[in-house]
N, C-alpha and C. Protein backbone atom coordinates (compact mmCIF):
# COMPACT_ATOMS: atom_id res chain seq x y z
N UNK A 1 2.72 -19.73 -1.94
CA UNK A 1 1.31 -19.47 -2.04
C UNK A 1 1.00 -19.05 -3.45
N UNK A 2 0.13 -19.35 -4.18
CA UNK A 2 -0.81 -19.27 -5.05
C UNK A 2 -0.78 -17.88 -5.44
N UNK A 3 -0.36 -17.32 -6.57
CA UNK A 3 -1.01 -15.57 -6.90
C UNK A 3 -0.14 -15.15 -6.44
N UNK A 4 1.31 -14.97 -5.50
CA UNK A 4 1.94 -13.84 -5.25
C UNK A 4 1.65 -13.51 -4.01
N UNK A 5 0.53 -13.49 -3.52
CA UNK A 5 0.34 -13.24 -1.89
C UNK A 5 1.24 -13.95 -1.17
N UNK A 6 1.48 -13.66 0.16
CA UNK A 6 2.36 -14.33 1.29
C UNK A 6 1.73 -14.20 2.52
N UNK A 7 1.24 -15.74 2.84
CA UNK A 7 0.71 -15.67 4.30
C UNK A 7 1.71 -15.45 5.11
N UNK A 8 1.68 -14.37 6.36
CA UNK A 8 2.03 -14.58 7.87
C UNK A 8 1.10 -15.56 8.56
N UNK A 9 2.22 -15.62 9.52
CA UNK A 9 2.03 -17.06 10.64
C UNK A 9 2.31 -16.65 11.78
N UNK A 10 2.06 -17.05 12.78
CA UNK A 10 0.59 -16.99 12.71
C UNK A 10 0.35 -15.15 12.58
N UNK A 11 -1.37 -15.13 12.33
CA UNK A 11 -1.61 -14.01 11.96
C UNK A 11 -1.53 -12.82 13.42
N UNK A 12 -1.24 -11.62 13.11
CA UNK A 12 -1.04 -10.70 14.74
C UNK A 12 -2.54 -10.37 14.88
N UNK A 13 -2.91 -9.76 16.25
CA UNK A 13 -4.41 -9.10 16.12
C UNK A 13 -4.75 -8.32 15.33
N UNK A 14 -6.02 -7.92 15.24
CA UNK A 14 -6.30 -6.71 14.18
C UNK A 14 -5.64 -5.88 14.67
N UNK A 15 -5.61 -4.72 14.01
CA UNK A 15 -4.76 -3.70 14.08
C UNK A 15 -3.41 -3.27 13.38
N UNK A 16 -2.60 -2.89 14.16
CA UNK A 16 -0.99 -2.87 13.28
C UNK A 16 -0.46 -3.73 13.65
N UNK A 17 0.34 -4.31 12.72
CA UNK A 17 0.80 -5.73 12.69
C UNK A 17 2.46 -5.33 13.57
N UNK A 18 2.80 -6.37 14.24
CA UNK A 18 3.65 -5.86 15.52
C UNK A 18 5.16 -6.88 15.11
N UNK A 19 5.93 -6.32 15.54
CA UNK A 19 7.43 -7.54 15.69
C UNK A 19 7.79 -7.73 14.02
N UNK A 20 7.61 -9.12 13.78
CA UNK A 20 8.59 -9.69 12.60
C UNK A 20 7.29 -9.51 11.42
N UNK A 21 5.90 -9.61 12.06
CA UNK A 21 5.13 -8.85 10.65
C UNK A 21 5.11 -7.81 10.06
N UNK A 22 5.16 -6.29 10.65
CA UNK A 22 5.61 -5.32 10.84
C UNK A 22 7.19 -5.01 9.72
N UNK A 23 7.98 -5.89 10.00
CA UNK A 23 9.40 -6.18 9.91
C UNK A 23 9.34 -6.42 8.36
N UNK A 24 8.45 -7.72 7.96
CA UNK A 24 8.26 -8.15 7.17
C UNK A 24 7.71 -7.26 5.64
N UNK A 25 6.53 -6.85 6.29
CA UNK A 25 5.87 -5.89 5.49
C UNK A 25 6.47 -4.77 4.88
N UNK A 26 7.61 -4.11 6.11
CA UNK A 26 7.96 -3.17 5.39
C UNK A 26 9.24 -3.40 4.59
N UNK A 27 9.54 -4.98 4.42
CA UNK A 27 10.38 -5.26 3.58
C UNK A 27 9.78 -5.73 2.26
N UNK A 28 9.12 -5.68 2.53
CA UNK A 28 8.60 -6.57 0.94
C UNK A 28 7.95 -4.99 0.17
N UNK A 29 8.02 -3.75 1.07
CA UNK A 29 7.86 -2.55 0.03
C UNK A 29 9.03 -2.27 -0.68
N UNK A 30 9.70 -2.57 0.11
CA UNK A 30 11.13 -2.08 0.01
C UNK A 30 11.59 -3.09 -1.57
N UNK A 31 11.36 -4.58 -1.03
CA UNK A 31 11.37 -5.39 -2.41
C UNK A 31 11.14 -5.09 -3.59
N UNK A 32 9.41 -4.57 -3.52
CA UNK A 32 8.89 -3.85 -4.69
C UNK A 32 9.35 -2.42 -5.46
N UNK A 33 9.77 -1.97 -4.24
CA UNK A 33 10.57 -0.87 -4.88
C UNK A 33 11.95 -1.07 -5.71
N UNK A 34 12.67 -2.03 -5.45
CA UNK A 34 13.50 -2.19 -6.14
C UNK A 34 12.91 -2.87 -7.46
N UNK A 35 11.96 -3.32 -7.82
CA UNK A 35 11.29 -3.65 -9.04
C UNK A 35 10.22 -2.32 -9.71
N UNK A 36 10.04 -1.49 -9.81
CA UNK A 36 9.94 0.00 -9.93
C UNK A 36 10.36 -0.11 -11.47
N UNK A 37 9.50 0.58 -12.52
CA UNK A 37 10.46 0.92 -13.71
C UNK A 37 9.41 1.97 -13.87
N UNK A 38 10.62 3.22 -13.53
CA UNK A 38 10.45 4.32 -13.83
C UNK A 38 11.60 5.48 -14.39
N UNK A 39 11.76 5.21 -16.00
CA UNK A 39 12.62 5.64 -16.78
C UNK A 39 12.25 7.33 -16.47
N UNK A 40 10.94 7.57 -16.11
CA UNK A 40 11.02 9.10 -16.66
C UNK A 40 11.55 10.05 -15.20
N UNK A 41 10.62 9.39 -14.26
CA UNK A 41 10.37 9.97 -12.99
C UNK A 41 12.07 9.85 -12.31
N UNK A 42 12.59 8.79 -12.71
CA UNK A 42 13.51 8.17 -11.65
C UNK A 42 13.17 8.39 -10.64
N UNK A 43 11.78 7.39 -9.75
CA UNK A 43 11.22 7.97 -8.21
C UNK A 43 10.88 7.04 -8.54
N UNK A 44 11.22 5.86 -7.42
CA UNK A 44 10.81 4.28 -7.57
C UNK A 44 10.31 4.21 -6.41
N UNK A 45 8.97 3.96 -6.01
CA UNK A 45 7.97 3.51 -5.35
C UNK A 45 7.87 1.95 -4.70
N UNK A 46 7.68 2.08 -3.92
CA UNK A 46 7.47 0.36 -3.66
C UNK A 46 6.37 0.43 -2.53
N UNK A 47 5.10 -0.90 -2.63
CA UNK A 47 3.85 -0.97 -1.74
C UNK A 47 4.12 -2.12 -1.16
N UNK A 48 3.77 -2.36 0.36
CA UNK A 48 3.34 -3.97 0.38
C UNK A 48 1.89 -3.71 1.25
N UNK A 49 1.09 -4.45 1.13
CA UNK A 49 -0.01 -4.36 1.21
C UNK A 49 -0.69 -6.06 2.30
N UNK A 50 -0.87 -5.76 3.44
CA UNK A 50 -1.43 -6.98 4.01
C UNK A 50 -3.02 -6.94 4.42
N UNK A 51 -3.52 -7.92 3.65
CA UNK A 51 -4.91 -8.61 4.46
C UNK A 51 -5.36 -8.77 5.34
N UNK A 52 -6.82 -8.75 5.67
CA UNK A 52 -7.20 -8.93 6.49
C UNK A 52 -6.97 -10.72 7.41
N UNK A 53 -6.70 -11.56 6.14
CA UNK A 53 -6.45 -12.69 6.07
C UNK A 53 -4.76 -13.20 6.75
N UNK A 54 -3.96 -11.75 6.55
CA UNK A 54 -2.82 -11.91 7.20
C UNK A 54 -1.84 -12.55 5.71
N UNK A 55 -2.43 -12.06 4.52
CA UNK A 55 -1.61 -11.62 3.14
C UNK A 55 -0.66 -11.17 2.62
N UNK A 56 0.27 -10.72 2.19
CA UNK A 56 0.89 -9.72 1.81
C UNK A 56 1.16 -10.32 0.38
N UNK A 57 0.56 -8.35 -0.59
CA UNK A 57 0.60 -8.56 -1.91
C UNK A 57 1.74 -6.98 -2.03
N UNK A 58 2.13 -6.97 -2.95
CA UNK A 58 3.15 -5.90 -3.02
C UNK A 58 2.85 -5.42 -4.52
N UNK A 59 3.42 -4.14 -4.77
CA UNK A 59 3.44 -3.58 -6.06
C UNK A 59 4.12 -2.22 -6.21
N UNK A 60 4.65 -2.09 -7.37
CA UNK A 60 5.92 -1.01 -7.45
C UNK A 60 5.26 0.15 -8.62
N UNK A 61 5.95 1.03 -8.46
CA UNK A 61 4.97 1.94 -9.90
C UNK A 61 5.06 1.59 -11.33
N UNK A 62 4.87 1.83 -12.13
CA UNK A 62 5.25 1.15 -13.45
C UNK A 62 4.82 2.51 -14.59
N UNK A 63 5.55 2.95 -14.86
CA UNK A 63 5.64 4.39 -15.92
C UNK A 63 5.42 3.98 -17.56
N UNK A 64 5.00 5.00 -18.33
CA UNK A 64 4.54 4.22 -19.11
C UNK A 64 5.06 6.40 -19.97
N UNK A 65 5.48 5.90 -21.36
CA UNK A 65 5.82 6.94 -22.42
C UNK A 65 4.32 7.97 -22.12
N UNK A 66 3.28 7.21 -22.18
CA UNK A 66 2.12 7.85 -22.14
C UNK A 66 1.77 8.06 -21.03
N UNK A 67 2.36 9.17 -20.17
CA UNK A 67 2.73 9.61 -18.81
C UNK A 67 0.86 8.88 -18.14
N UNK A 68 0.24 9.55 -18.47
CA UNK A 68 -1.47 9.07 -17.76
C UNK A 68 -1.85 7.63 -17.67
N UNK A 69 -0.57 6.86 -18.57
CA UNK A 69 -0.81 5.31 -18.37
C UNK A 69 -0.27 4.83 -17.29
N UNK A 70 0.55 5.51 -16.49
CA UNK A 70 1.23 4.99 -15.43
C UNK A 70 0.41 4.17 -14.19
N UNK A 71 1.06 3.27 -13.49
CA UNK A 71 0.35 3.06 -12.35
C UNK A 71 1.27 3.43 -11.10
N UNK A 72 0.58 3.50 -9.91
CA UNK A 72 1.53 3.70 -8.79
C UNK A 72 1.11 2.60 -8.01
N UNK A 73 2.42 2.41 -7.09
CA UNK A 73 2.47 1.23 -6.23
C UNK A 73 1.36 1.01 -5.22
N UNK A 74 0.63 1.68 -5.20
CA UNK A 74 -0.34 1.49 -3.87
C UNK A 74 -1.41 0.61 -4.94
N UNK A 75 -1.53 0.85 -5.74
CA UNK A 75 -2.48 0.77 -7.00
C UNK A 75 -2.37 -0.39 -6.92
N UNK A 76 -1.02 -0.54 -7.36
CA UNK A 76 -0.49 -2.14 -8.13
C UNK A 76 -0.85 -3.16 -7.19
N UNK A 77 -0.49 -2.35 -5.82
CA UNK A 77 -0.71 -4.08 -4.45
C UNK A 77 -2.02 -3.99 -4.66
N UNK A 78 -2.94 -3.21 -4.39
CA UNK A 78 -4.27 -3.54 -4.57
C UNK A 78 -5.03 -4.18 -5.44
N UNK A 79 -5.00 -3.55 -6.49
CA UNK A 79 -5.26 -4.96 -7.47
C UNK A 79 -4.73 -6.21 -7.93
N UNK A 80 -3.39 -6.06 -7.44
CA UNK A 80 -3.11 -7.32 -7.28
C UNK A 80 -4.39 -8.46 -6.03
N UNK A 81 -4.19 -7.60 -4.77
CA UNK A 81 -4.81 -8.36 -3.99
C UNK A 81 -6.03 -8.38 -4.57
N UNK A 82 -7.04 -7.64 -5.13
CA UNK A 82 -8.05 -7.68 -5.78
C UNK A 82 -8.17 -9.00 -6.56
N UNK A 83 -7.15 -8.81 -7.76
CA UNK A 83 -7.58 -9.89 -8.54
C UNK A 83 -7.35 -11.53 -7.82
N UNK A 84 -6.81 -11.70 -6.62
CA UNK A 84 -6.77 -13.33 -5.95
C UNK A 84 -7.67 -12.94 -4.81
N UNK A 85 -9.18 -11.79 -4.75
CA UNK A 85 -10.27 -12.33 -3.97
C UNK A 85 -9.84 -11.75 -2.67
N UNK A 86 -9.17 -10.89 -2.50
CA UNK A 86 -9.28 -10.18 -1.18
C UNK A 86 -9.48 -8.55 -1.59
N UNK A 87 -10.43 -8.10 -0.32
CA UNK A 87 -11.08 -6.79 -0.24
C UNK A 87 -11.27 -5.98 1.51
N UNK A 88 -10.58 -6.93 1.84
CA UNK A 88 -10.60 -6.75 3.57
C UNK A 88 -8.87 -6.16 3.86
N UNK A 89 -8.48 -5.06 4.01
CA UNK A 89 -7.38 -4.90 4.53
C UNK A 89 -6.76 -4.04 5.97
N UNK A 90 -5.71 -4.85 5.90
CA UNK A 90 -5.31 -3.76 7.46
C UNK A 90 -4.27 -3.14 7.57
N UNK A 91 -3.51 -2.98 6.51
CA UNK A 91 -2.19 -2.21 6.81
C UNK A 91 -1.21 -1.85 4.94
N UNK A 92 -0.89 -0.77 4.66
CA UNK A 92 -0.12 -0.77 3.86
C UNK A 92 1.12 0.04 4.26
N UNK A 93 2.44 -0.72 3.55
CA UNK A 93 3.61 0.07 3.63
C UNK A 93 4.01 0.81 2.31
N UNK A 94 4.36 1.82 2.58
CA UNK A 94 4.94 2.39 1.28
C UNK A 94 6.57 3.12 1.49
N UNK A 95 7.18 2.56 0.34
CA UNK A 95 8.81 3.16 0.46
C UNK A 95 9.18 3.60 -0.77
N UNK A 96 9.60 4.47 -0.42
CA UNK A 96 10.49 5.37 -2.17
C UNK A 96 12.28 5.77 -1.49
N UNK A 97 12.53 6.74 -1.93
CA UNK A 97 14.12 6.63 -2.00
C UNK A 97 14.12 8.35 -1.31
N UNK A 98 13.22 8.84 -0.82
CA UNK A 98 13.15 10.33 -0.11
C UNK A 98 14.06 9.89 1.20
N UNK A 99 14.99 11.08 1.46
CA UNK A 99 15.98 11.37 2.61
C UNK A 99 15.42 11.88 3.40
N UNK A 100 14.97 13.15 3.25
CA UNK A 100 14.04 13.74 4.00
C UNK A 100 12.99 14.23 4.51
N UNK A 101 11.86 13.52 4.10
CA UNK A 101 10.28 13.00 4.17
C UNK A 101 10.10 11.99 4.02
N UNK A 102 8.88 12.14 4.28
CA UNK A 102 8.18 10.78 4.45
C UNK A 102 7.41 10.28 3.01
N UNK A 103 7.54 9.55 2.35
CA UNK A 103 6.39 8.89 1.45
C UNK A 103 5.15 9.17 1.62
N UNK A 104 4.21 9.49 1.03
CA UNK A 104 3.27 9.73 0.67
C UNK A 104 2.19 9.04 -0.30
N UNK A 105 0.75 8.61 -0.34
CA UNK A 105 0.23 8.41 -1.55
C UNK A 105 -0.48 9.46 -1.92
N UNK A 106 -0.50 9.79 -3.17
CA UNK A 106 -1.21 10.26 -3.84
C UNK A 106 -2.79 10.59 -3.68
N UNK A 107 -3.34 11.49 -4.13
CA UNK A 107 -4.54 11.49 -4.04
C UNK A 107 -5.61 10.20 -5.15
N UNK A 108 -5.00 9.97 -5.96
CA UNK A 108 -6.06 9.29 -6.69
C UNK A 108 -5.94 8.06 -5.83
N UNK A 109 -4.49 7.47 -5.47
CA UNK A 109 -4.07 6.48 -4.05
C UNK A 109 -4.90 6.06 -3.02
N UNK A 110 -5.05 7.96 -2.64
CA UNK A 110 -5.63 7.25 -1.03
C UNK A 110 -7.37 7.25 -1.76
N UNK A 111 -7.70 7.97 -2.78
CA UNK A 111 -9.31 7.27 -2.96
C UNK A 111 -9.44 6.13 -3.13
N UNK A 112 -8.67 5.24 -4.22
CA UNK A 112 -8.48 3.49 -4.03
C UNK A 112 -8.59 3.23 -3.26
N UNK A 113 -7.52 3.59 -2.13
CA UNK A 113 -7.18 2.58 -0.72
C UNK A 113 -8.56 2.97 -0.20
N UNK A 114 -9.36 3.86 -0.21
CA UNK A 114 -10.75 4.52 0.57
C UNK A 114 -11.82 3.70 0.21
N UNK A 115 -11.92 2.86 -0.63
CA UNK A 115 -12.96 2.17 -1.78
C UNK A 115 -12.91 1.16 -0.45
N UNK A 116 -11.65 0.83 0.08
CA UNK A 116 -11.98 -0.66 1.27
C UNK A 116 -12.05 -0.35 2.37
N UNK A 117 -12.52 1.08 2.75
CA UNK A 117 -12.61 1.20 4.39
C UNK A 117 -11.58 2.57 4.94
N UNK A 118 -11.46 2.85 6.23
CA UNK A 118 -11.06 3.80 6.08
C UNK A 118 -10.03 3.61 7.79
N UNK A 119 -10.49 2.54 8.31
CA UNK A 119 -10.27 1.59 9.31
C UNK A 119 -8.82 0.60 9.29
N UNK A 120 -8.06 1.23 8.39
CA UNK A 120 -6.34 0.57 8.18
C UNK A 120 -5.50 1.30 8.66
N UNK A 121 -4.09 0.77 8.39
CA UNK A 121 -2.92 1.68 8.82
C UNK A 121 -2.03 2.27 7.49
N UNK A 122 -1.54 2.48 7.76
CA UNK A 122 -0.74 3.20 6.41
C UNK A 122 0.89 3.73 7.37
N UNK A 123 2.02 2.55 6.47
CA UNK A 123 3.36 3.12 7.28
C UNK A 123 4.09 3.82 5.56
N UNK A 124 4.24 4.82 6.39
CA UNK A 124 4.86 6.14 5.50
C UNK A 124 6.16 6.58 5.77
N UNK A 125 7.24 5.86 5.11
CA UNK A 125 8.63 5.92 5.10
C UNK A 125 9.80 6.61 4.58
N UNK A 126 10.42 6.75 5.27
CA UNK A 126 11.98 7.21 4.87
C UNK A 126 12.47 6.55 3.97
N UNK A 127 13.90 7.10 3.31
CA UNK A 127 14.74 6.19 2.71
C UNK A 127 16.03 5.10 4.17
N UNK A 128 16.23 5.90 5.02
CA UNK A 128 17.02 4.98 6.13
C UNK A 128 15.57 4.35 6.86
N UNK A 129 14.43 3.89 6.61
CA UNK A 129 13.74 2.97 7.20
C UNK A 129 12.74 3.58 7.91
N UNK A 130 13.05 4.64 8.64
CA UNK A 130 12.25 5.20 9.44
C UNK A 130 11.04 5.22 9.10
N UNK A 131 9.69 5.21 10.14
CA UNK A 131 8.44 5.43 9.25
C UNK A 131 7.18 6.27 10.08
N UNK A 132 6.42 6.53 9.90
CA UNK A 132 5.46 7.14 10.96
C UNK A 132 4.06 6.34 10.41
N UNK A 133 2.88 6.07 11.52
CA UNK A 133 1.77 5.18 10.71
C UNK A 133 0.82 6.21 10.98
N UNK A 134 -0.36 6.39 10.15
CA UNK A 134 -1.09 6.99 9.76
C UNK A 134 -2.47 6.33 9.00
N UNK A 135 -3.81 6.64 9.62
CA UNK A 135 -4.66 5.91 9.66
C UNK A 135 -5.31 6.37 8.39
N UNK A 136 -5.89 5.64 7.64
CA UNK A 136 -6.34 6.02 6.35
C UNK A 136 -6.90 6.90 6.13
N UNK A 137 -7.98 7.02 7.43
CA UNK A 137 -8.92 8.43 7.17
C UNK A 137 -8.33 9.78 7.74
N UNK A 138 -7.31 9.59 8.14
CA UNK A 138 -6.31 11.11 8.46
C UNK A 138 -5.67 11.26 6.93
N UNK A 139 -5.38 10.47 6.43
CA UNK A 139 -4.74 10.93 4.57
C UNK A 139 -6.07 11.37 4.13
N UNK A 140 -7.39 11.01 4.44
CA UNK A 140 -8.56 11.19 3.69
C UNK A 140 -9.55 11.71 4.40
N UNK A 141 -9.46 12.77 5.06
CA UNK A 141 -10.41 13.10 5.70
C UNK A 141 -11.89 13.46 5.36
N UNK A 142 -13.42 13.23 5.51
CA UNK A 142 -14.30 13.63 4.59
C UNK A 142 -14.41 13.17 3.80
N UNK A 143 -14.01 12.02 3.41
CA UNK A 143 -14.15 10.84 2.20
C UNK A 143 -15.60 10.57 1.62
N UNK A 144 -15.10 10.13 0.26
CA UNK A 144 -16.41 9.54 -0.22
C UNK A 144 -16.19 8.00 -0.64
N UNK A 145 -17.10 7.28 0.04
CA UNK A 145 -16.95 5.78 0.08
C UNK A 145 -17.98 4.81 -0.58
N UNK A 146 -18.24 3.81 -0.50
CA UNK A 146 -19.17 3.24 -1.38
C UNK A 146 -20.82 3.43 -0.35
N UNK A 147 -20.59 3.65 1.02
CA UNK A 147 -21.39 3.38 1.61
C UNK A 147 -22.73 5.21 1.30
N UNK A 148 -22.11 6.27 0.52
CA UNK A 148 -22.31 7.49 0.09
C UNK A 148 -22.98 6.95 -0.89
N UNK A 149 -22.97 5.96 -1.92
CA UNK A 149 -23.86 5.53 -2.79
C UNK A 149 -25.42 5.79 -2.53
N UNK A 150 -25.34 4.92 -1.32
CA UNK A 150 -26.92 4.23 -0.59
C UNK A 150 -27.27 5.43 -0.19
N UNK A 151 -26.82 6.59 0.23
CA UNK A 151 -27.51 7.87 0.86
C UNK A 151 -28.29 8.39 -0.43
N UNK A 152 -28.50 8.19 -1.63
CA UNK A 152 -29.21 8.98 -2.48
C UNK A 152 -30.73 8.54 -2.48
C-alpha cells in the first residue's frame, strides 16, 4: 500500500479490533519500537496506530540533541496517518521496553490523540506483551477538543 499504511482484511467491527488484527497491531508497535533512535533517553517507544478505514500507520520516538525537538511515537503514527488523509481512528497500540508497567502516553500525546475524538481504544503494554485497553477519554478526562472552539 501506498504511504506506509497497511490495510487489514477484511476490516473487524468498530470497536477493538479482535483475533489476528488485534495480533497484528500490536506487532507492528512492537516493529516501530525497534526503529526508535533514542541515544539520550535509551527508552524506545514504538506506536501502531489503526483507522477507521482498517489502516495501520506506526511510528517510533525520534530524539533529537535539542531535547524539545524530539517526537514521540504516538505523534509520529499520527501524522504519519495525517499526512496520507486519514483523521478517523479506532485503536492505538503503544510498546516500550517497561517490565513492570504499563506504557503510557504522555500528556502532550493524549491531547493529539484528543484532536480526533475521544471514542478509540488505546492498548497500553508491557515489555512480555501483556496489555490492558483503555479508552481515550479515561487517559483524558475533561478534555478540550475542537468541538470547545464553537462554544465561544
Amino acid at each position: 500500500m501506498e504511504g506506509g499504511g497497511q490495510r487489514l482484511a477484511p476490516v473487524a467491527p468498530p470497536g477493538q479490533p479482535q483475533g489476528e488484527h488485534l495480533r497484528l497491531l500490536l506487532r507492528r508497535s512492537q516493529e516501530a519500537k525497534n526503529c526508535a533512535y533514542c541515544p539520550y533517553s535509551r527508552f524506545p517507544v514504538g506506536a501502531a496506530l489503526l483507522t477507521a478505514g482498517g489502516e495501520i500507520f506506526s511510528g517510533c520516538n525520534v530524539e533529537n540533541a535539542c531535547y524539545s525537538l524530539g517526537m514521540c511515537a504516538e505523534r509520529a503514527a499520527i501524522q504519519k496517518a495525517i499526512s496520507e488523509g486519514h483523521t478517523s481512528f479506532r485503536a492505538m497500540a503503544i510498546t516500550s521496553d517497561m517490565r513492570d508497567h504499563f506504557i503510557t502516553p504522555c500528556g502532550a500525546c493524549r491531547q493529539v490523540m484528543r484532536e480526533f475524538g475521544t471514542d478509540w481504544d488505546v492498548y497500553l503494554t508491557k515489555a512480555d506483551g501483556t496489555y490492558i485497553v483503555k479508552r481515550l477519554e479515561e487517559l483524558l478526562p475533561l478534555s478540550f477538543g475542537p468541538e470547545d472552539l464553537k462554544k465561544v
